[in-house]
Structure formats: structure tokens, C-alpha cells
PDB file of N, CA and C in Angstrom:
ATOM      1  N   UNK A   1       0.817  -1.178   0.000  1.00  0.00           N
ATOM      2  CA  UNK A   1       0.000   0.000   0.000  1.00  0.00           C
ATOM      3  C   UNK A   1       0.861   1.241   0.000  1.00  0.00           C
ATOM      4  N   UNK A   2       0.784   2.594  -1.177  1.00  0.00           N
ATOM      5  CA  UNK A   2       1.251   3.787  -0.909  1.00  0.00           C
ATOM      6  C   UNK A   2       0.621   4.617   0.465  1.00  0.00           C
ATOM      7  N   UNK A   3       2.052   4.888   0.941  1.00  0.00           N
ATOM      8  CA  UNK A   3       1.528   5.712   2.101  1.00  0.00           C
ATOM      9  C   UNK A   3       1.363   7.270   1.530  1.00  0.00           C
ATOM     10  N   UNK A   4       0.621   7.951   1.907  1.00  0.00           N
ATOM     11  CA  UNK A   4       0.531   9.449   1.483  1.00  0.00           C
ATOM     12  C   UNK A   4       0.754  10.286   2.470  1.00  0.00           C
ATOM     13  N   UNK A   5       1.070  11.123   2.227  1.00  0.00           N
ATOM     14  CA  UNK A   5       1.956  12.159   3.327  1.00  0.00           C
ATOM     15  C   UNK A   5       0.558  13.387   3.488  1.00  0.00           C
ATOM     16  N   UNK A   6      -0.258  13.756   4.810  1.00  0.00           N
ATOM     17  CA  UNK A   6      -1.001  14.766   4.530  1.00  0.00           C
ATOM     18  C   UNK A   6      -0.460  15.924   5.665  1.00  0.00           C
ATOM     19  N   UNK A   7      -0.492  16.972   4.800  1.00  0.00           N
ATOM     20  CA  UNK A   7       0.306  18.218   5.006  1.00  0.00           C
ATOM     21  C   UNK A   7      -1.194  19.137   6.080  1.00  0.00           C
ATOM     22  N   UNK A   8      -1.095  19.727   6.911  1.00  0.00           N
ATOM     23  CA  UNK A   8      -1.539  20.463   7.472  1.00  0.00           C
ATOM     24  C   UNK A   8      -1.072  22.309   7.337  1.00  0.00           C
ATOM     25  N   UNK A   9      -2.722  22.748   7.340  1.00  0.00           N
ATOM     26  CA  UNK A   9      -2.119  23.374   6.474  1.00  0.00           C
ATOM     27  C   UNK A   9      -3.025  24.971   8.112  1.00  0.00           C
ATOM     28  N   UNK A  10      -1.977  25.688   8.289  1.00  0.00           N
ATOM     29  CA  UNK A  10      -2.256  26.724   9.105  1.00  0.00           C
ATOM     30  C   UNK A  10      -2.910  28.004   8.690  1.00  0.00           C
ATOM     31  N   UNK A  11      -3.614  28.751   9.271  1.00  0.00           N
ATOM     32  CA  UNK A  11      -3.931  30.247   8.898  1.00  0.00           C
ATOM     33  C   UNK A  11      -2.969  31.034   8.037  1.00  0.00           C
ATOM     34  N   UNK A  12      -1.323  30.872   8.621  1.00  0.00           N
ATOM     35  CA  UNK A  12      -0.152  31.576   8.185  1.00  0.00           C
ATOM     36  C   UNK A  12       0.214  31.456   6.955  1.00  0.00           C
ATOM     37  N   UNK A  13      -0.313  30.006   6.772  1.00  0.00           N
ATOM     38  CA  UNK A  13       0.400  29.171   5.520  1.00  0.00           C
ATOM     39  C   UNK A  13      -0.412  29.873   3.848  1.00  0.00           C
ATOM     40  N   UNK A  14      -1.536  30.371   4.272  1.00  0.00           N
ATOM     41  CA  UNK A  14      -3.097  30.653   3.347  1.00  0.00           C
ATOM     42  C   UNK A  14      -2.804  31.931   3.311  1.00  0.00           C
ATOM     43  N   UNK A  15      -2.027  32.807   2.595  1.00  0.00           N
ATOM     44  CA  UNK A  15      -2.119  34.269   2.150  1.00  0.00           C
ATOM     45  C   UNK A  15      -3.514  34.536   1.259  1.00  0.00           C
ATOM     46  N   UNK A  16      -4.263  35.620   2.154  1.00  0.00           N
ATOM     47  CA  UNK A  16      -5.396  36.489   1.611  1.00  0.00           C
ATOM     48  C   UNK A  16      -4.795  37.051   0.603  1.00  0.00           C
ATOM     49  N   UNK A  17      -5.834  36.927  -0.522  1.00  0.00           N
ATOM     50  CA  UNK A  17      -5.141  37.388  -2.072  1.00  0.00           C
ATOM     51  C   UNK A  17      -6.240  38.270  -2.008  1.00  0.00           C
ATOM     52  N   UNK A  18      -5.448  39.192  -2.315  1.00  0.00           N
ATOM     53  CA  UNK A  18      -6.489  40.471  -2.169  1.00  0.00           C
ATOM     54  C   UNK A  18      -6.613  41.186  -3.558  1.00  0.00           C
ATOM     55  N   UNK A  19      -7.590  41.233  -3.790  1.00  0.00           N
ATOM     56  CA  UNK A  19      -8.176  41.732  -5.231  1.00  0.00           C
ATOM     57  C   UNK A  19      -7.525  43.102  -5.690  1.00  0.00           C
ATOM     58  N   UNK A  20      -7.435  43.195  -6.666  1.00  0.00           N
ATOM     59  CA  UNK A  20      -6.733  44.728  -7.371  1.00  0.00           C
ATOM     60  C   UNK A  20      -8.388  45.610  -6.997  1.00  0.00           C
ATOM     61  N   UNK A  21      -8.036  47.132  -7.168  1.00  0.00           N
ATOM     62  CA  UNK A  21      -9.319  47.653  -6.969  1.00  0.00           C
ATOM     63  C   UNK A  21      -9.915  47.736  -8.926  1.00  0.00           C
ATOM     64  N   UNK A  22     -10.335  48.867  -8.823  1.00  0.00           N
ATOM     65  CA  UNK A  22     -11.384  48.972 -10.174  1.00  0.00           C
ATOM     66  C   UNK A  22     -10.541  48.943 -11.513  1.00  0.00           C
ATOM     67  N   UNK A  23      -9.599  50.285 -10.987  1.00  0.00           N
ATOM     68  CA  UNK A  23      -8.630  51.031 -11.444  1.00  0.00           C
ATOM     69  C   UNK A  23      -7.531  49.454 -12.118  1.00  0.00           C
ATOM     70  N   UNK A  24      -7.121  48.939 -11.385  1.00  0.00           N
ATOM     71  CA  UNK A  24      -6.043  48.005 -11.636  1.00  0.00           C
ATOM     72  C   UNK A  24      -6.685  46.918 -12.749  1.00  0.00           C
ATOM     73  N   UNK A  25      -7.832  46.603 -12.512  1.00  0.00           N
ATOM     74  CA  UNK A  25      -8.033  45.768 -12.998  1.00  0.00           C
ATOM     75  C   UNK A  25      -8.772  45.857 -14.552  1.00  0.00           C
ATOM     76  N   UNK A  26      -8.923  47.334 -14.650  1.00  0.00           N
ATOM     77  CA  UNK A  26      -8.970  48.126 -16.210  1.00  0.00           C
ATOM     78  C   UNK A  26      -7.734  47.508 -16.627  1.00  0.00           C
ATOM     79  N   UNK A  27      -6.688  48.501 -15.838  1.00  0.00           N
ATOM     80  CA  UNK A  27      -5.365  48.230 -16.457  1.00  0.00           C
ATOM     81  C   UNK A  27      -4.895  46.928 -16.792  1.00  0.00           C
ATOM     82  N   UNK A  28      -4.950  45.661 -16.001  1.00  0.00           N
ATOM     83  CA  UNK A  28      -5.112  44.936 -16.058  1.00  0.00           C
ATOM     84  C   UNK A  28      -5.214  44.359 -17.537  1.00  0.00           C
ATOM     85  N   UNK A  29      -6.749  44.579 -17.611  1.00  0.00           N
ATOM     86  CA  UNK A  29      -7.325  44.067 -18.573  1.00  0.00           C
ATOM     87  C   UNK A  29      -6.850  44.712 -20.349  1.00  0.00           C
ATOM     88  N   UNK A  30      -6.159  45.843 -20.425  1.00  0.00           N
ATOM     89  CA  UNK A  30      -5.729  46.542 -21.486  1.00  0.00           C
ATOM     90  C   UNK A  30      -4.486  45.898 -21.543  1.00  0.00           C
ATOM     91  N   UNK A  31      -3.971  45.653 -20.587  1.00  0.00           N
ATOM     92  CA  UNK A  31      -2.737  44.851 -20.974  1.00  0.00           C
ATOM     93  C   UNK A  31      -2.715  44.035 -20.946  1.00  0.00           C
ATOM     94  N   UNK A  32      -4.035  43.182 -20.997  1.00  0.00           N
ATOM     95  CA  UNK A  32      -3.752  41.799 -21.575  1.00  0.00           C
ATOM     96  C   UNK A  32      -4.447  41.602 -23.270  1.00  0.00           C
ATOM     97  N   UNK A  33      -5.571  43.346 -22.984  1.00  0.00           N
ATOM     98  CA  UNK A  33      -5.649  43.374 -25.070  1.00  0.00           C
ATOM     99  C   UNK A  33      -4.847  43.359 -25.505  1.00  0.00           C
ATOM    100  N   UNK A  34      -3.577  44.487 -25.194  1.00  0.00           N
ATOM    101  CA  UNK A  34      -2.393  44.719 -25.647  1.00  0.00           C
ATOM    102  C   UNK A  34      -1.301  43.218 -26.162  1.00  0.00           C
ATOM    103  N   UNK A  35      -1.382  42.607 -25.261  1.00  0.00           N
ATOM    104  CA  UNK A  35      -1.145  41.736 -25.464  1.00  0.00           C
ATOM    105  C   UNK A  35      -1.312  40.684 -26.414  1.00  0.00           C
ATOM    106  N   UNK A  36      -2.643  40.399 -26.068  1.00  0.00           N
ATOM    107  CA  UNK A  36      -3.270  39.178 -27.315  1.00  0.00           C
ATOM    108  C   UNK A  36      -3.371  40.173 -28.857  1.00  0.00           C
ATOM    109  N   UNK A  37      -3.340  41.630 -28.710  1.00  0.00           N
ATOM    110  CA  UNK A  37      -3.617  41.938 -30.013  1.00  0.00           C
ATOM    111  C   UNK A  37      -1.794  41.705 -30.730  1.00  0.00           C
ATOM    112  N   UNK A  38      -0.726  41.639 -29.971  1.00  0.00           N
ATOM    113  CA  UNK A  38       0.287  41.469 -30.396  1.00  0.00           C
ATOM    114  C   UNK A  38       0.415  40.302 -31.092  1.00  0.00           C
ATOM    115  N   UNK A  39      -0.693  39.122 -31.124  1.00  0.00           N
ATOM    116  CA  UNK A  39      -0.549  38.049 -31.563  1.00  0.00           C
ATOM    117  C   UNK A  39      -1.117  37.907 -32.556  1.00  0.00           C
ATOM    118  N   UNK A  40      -2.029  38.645 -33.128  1.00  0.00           N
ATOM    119  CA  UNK A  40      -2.855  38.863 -34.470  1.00  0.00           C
ATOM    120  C   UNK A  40      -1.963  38.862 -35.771  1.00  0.00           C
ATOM    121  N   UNK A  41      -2.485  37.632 -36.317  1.00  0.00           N
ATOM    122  CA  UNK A  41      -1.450  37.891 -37.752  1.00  0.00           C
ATOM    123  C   UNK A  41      -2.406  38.249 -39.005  1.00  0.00           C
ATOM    124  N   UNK A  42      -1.943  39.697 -39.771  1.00  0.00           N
ATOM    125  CA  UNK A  42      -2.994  40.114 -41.080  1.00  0.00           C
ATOM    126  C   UNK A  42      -2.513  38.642 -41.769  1.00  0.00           C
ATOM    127  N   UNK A  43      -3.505  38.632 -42.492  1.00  0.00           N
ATOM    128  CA  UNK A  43      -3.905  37.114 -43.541  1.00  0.00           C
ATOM    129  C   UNK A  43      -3.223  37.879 -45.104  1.00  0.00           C
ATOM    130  N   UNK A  44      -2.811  36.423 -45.540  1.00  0.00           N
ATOM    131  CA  UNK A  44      -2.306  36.822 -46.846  1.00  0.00           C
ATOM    132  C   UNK A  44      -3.440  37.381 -48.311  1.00  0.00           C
ATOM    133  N   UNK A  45      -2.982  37.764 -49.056  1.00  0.00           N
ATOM    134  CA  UNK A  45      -3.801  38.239 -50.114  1.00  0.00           C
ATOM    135  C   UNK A  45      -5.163  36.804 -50.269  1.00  0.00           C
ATOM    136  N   UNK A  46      -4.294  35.790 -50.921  1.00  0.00           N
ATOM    137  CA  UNK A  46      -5.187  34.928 -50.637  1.00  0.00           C
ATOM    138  C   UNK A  46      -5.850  34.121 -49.587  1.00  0.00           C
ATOM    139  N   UNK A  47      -5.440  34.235 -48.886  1.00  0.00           N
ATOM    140  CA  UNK A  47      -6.670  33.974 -47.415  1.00  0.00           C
ATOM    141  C   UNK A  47      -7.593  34.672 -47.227  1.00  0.00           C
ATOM    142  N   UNK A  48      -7.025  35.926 -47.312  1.00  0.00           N
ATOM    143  CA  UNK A  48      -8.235  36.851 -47.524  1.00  0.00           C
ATOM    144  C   UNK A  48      -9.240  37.027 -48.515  1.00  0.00           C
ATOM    145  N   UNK A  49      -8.737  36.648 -50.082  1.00  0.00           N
ATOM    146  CA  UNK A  49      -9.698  36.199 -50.532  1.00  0.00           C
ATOM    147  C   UNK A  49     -10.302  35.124 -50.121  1.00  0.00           C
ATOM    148  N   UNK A  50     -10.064  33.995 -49.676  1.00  0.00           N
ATOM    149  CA  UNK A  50     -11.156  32.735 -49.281  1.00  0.00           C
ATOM    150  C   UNK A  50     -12.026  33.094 -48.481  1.00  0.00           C
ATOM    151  N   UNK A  51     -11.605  34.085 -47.803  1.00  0.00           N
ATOM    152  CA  UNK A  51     -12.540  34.115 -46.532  1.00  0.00           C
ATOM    153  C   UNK A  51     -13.364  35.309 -47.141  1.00  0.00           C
ATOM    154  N   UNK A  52     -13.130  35.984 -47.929  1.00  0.00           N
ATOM    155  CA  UNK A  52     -14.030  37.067 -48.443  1.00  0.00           C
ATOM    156  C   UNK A  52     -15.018  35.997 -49.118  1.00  0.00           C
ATOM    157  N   UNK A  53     -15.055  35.253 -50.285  1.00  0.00           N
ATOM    158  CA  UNK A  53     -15.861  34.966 -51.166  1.00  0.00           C
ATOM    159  C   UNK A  53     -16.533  33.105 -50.116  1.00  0.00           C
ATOM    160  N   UNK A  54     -15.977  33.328 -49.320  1.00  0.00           N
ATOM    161  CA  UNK A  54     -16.392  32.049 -48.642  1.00  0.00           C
ATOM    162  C   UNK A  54     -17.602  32.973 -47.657  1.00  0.00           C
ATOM    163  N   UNK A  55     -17.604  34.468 -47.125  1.00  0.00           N
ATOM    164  CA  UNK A  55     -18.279  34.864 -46.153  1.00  0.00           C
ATOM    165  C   UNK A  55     -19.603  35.409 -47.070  1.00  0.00           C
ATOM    166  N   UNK A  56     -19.196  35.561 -48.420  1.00  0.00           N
ATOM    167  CA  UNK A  56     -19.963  36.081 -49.643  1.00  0.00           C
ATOM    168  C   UNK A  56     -21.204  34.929 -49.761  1.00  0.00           C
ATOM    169  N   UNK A  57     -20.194  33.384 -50.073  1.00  0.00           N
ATOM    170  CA  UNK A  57     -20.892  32.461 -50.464  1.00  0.00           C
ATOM    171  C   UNK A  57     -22.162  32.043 -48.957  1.00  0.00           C
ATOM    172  N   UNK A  58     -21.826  32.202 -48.216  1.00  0.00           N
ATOM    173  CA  UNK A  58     -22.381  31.800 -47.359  1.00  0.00           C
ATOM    174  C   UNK A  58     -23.574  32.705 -46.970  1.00  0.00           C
ATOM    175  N   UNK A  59     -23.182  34.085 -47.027  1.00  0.00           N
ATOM    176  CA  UNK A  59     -24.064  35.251 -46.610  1.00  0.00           C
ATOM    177  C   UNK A  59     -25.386  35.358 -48.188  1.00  0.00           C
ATOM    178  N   UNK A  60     -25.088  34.764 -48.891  1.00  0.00           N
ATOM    179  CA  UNK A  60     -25.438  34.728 -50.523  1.00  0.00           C
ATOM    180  C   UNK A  60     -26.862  33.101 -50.498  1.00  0.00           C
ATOM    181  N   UNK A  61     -26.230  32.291 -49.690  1.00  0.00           N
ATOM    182  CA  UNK A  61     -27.191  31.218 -49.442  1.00  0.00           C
ATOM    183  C   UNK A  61     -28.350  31.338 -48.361  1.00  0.00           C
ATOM    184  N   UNK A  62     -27.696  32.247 -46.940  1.00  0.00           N
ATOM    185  CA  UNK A  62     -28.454  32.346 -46.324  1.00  0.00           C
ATOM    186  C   UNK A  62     -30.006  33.005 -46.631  1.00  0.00           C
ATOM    187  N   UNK A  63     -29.664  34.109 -47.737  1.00  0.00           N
ATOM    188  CA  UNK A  63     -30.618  35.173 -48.180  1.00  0.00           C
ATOM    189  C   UNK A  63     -31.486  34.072 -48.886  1.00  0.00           C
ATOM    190  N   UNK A  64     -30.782  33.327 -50.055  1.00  0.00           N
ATOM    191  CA  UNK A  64     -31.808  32.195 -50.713  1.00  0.00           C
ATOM    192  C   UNK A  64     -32.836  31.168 -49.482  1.00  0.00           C
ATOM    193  N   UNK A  65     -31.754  30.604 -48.655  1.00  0.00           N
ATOM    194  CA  UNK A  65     -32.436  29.701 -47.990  1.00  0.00           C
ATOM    195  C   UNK A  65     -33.929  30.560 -47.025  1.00  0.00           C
ATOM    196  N   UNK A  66     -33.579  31.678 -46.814  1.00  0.00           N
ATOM    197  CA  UNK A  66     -34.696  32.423 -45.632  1.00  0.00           C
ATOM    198  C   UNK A  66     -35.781  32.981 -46.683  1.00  0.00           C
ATOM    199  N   UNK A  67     -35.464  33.441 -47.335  1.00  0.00           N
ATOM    200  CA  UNK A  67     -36.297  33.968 -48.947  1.00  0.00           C
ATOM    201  C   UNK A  67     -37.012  33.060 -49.215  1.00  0.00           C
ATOM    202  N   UNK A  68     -36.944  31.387 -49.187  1.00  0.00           N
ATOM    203  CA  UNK A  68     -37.606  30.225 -49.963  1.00  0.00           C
ATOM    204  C   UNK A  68     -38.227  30.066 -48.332  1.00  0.00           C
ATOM    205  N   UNK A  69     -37.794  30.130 -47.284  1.00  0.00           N
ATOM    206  CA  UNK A  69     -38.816  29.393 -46.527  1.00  0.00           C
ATOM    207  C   UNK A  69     -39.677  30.509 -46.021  1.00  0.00           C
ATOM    208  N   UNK A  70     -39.249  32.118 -46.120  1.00  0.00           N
ATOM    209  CA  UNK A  70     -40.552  32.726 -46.083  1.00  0.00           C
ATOM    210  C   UNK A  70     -41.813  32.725 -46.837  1.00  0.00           C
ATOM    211  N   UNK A  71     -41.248  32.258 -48.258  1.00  0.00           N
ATOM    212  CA  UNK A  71     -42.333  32.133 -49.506  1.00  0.00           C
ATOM    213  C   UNK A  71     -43.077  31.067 -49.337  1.00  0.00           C
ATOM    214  N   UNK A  72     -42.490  29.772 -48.616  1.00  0.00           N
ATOM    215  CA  UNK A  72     -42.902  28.307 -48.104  1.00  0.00           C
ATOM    216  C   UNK A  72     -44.060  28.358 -47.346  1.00  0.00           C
ATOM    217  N   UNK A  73     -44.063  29.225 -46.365  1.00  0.00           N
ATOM    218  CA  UNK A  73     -44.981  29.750 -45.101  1.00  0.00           C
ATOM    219  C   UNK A  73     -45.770  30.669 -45.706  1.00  0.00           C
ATOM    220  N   UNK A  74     -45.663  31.414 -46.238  1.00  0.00           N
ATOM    221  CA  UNK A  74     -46.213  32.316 -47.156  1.00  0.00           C
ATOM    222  C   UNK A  74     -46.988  31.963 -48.128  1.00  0.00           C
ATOM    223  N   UNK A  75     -46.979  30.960 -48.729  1.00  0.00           N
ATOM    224  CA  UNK A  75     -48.044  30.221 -49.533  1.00  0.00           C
ATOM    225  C   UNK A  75     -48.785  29.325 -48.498  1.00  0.00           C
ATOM    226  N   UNK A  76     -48.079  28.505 -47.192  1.00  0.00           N
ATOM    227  CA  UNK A  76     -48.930  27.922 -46.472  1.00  0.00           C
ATOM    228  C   UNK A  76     -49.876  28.411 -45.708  1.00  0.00           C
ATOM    229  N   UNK A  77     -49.471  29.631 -45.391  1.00  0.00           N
ATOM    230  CA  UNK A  77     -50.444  30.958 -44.521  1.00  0.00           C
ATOM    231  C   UNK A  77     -51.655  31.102 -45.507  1.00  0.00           C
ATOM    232  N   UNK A  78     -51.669  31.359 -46.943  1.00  0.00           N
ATOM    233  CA  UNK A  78     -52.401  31.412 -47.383  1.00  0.00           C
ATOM    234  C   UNK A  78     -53.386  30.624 -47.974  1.00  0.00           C
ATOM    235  N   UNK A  79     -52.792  29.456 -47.883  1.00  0.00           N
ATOM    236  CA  UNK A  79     -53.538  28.079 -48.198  1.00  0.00           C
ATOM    237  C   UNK A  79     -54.025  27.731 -47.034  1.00  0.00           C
ATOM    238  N   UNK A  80     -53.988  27.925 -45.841  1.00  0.00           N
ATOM    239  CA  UNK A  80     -54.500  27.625 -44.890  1.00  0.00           C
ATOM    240  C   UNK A  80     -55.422  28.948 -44.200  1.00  0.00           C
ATOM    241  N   UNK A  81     -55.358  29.683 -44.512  1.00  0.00           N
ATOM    242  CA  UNK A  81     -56.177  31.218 -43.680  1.00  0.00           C
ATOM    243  C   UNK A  81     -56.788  31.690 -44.687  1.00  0.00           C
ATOM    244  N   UNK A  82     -56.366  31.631 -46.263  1.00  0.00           N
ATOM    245  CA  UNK A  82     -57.452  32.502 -47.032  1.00  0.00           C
ATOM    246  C   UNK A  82     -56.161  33.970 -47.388  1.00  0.00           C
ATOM    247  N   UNK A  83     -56.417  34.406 -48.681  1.00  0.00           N
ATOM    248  CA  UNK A  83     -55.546  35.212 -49.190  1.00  0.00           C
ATOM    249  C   UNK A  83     -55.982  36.534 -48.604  1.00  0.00           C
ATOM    250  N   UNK A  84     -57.191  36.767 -47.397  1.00  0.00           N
ATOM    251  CA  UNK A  84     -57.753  37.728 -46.850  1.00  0.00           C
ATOM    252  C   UNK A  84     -59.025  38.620 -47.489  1.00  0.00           C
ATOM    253  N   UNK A  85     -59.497  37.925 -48.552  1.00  0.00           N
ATOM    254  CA  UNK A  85     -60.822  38.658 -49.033  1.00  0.00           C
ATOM    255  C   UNK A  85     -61.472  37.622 -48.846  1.00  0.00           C
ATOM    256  N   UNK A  86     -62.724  38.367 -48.403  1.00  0.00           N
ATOM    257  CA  UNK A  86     -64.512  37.801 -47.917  1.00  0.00           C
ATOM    258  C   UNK A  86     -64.853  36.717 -49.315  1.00  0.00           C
ATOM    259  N   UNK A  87     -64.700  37.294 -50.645  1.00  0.00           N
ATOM    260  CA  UNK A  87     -64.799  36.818 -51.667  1.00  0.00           C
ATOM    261  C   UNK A  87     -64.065  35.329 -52.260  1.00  0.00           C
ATOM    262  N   UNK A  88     -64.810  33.953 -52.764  1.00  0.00           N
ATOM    263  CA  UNK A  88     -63.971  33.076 -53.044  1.00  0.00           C
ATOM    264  C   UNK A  88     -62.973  33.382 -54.226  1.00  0.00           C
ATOM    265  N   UNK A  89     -63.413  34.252 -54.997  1.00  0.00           N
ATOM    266  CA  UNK A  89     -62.416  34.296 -56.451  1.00  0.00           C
ATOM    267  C   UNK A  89     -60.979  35.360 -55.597  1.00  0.00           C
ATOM    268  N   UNK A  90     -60.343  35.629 -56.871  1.00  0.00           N
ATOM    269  CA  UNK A  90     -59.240  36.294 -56.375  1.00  0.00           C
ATOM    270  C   UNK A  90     -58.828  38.062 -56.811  1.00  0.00           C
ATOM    271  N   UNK A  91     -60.848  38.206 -57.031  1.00  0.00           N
ATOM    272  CA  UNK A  91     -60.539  39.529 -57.774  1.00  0.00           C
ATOM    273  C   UNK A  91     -60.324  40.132 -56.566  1.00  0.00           C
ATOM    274  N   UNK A  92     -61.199  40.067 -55.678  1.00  0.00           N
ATOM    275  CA  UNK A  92     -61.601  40.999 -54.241  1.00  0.00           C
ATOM    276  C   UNK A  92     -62.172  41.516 -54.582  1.00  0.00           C
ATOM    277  N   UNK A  93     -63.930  41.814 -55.315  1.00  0.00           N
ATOM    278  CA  UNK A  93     -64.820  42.631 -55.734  1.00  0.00           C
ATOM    279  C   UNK A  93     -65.438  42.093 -54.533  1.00  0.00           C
TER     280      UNK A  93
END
């Protein structure tokens, strides 16, 4: 059997970590934008194109796909409720 060693642990031993105030922890926080923005790499000509005509292609389908299922509902609204005239034909006289 491993024996395990258990450590006791005192008031003295437990340093209160005491919070930065408001001020510090702005600062703080700008220097750690500062930071991560140091790690940002601009994309090459062509990456940037992929991601242009890839955000194109995608933003380009979404419009089709929401366009066809409003028209979807949109014919079902009306096949089911009536095109909104009292009248069966479709003059509205």
C-alpha cells in the first residue's frame, strides 16, 4: 500500500489574495488586449480572398435559404387562412 503524506495546512500558511481595486483591474485588462492583439497575424492576399468569397458564399445562401422558406410559409399561410378577401375568387370585388 502507498503511504501518502497529509500536510496540514495553518492560517499563516493561506495568504489572503487580495483583489486589485477597479482602477487596476482596467489596467489589467488593457494589458492583456495589448497583449493578445500582439498576436494577431494580417492574412495573406489569398486567405483573404477565401474568406471574403467564402463569407460572400455563405451570406449569398443564407438570403436564398430564408427567402424560400418565407415564400414556403407564405403560400402555407395562405392556403391555410385565405388570401384575406370575404370573396372566393381572387378579384376581391
Amino acid at each position: 500500500m502507498a503511504k501518502t503524506a497529509t500536510v496540514k495546512t495553518t492560517d499563516t500558511d493561506i495568504s489572503d489574495d487580495v483583489q486589485p481595486g477597479v482602477f487596476g483591474r482596467m489596467f489589467r485588462f488593457l494589458r492583456e488586449v495589448i497583449s493578445e492583439l500582439k498576436k494577431v497575424t494580417t492574412p495573406t492576399r489569398k486567405e483573404l480572398a477565401i474568406y471574403f468569397f467564402g463569407v460572400l458564399f455563405f451570406v449569398v445562401f443564407m438570403i436564398l435559404f430564408i427567402s424560400g422558406l418565407d415564400w414556403v410559409f407564405g403560400q402555407g399561410s395562405f392556403w391555410v387562412f385565405g388570401n384575406g378577401t370575404l370573396s372566393p375568387n381572387q378579384g376581391g370585388r
